[in-house]
N, C-alpha and C. Protein backbone atom coordinates (compact mmCIF):
# COMPACT_ATOMS: atom_id res chain seq x y z
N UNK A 1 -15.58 193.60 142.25
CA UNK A 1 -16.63 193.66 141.25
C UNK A 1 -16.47 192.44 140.32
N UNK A 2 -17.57 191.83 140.23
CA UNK A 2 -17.73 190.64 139.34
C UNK A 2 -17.59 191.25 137.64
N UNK A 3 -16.77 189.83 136.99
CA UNK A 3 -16.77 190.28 135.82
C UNK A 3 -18.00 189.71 135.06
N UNK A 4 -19.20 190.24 133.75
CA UNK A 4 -19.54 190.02 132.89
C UNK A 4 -19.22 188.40 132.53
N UNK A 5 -19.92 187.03 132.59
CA UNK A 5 -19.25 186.56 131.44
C UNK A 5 -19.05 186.76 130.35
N UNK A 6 -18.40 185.72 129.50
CA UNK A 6 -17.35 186.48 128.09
C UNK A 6 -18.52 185.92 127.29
N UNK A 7 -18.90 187.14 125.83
CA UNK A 7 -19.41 186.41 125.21
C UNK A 7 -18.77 186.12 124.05
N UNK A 8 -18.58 184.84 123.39
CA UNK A 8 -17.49 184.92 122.05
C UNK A 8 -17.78 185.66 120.91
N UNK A 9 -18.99 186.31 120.46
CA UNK A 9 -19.07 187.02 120.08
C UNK A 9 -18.46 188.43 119.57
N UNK A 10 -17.85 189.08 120.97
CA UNK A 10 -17.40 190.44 121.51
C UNK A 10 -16.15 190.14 121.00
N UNK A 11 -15.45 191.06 120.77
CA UNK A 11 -14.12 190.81 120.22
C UNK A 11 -13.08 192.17 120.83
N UNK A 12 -11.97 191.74 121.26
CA UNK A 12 -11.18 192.89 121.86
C UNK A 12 -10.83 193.92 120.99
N UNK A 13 -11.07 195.08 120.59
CA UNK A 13 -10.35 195.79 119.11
C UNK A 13 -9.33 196.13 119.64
N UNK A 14 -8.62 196.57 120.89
CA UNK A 14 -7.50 196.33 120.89
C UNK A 14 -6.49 195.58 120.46
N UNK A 15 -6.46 194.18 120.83
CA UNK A 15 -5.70 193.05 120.64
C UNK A 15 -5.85 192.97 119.81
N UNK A 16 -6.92 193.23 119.10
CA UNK A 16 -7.48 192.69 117.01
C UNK A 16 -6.19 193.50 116.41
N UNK A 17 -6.55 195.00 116.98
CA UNK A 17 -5.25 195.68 116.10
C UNK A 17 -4.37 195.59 116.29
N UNK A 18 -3.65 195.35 117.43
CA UNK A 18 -2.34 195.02 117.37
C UNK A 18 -2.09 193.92 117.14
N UNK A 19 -2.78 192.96 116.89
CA UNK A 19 -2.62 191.57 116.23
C UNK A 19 -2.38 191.73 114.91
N UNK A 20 -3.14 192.21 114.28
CA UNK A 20 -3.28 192.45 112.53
C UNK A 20 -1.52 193.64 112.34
N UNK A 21 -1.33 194.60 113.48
CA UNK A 21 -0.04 195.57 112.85
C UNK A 21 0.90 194.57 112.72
N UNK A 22 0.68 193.27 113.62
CA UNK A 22 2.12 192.43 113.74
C UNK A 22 2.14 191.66 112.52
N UNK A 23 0.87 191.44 112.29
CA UNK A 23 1.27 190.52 110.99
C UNK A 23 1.57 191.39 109.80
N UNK A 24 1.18 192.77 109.63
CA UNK A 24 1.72 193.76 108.83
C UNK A 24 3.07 193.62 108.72
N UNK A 25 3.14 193.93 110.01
CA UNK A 25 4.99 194.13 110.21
C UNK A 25 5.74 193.21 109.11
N UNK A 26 5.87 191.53 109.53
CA UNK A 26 6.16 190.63 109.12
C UNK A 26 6.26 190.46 107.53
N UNK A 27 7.55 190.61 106.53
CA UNK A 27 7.44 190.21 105.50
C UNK A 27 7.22 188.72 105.06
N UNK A 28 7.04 188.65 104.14
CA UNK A 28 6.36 186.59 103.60
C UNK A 28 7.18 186.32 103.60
N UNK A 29 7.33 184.98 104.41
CA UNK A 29 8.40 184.22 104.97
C UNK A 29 8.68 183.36 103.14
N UNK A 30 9.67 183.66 102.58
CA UNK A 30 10.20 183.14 101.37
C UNK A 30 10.62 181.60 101.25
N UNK A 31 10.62 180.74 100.85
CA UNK A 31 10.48 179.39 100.87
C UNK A 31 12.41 179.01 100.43
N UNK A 32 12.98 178.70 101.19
CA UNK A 32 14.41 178.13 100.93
C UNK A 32 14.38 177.42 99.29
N UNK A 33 15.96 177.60 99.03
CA UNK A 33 15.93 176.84 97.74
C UNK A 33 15.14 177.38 96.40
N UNK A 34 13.96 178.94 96.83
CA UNK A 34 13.28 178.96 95.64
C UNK A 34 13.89 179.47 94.21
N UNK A 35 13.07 178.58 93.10
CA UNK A 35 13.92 178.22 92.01
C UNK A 35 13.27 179.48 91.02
N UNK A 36 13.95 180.35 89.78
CA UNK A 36 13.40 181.02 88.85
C UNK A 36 12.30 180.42 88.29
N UNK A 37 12.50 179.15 87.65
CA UNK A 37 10.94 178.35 87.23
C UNK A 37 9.96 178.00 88.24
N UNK A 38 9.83 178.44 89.91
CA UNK A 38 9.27 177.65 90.56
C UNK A 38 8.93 176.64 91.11
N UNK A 39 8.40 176.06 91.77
CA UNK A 39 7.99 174.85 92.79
C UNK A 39 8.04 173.76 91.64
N UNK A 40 7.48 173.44 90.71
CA UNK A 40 7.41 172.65 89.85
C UNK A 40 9.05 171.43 89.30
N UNK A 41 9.28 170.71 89.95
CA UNK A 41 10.37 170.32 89.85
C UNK A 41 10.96 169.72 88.14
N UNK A 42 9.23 169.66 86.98
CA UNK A 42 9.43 169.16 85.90
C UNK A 42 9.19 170.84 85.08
N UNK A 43 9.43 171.83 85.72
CA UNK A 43 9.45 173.00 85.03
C UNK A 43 10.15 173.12 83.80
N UNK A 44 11.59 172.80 84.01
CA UNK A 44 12.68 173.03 83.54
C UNK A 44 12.47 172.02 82.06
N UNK A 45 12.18 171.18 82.19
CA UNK A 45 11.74 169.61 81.02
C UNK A 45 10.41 170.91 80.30
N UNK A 46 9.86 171.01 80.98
CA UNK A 46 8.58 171.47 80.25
C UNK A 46 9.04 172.78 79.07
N UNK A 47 9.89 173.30 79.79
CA UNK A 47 10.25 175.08 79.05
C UNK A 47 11.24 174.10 77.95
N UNK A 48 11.70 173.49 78.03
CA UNK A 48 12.63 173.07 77.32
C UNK A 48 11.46 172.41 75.97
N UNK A 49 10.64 171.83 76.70
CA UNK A 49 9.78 170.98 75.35
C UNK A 49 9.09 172.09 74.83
N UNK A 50 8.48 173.54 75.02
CA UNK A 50 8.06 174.17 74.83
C UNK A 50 9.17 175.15 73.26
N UNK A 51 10.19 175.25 74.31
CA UNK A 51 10.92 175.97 73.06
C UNK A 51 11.42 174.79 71.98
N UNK A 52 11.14 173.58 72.30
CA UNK A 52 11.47 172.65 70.75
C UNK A 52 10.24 172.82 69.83
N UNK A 53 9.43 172.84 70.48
CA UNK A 53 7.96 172.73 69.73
C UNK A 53 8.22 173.51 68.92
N UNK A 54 8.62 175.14 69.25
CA UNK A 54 8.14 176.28 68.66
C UNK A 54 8.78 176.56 68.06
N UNK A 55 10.44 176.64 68.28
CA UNK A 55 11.45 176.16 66.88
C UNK A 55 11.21 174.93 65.54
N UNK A 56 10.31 174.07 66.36
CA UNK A 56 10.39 173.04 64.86
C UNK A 56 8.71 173.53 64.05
N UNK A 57 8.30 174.61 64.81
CA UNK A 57 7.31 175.11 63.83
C UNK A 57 7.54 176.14 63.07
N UNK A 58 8.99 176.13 63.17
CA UNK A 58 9.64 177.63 62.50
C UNK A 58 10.53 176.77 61.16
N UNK A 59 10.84 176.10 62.11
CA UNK A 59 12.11 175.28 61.17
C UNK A 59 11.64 174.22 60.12
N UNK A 60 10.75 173.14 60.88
CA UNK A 60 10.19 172.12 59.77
C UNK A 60 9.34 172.72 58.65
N UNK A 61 9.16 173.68 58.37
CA UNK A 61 8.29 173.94 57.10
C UNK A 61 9.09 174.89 56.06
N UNK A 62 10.29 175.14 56.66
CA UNK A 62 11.30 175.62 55.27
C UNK A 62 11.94 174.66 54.69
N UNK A 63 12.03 173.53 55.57
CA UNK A 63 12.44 171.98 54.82
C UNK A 63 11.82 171.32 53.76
N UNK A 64 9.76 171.63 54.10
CA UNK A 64 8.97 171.34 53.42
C UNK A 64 8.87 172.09 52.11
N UNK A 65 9.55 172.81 51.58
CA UNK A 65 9.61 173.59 50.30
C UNK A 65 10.81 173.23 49.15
């Protein structure tokens, strides 16, 4: 018996679902090396300029009195 040609359309729901359980399965592959501040390699400079800022808006204006 001749097969149907394929139309790309049609889609196997078999294979669909067991395609999709496998990628369920699979936890997110986690990136080596990852850092608490993240990907950002000027993170660390930045948090740092962040907490000067916000200390010298605490600090420079009891000087000013």
């Amino acid at each position: 018996m001749a097969k149907p040609p394929q139309d790309p359309r049609v889609t196997d729901l078999a294979s669909y679902k067991k395609a999709r359980e496998q990628a369920r399965r699979k936890p997110a592959p986690k990136p080596p090396g990852a850092s608490f501040l993240g990907s950002n390699p000027r993170a660390g400079a930045i948090l740092i300029l962040v907490i000067v800022v916000v200390a010298a808006l605490y600090v420079v204006p009891r000087f000013l009195h």
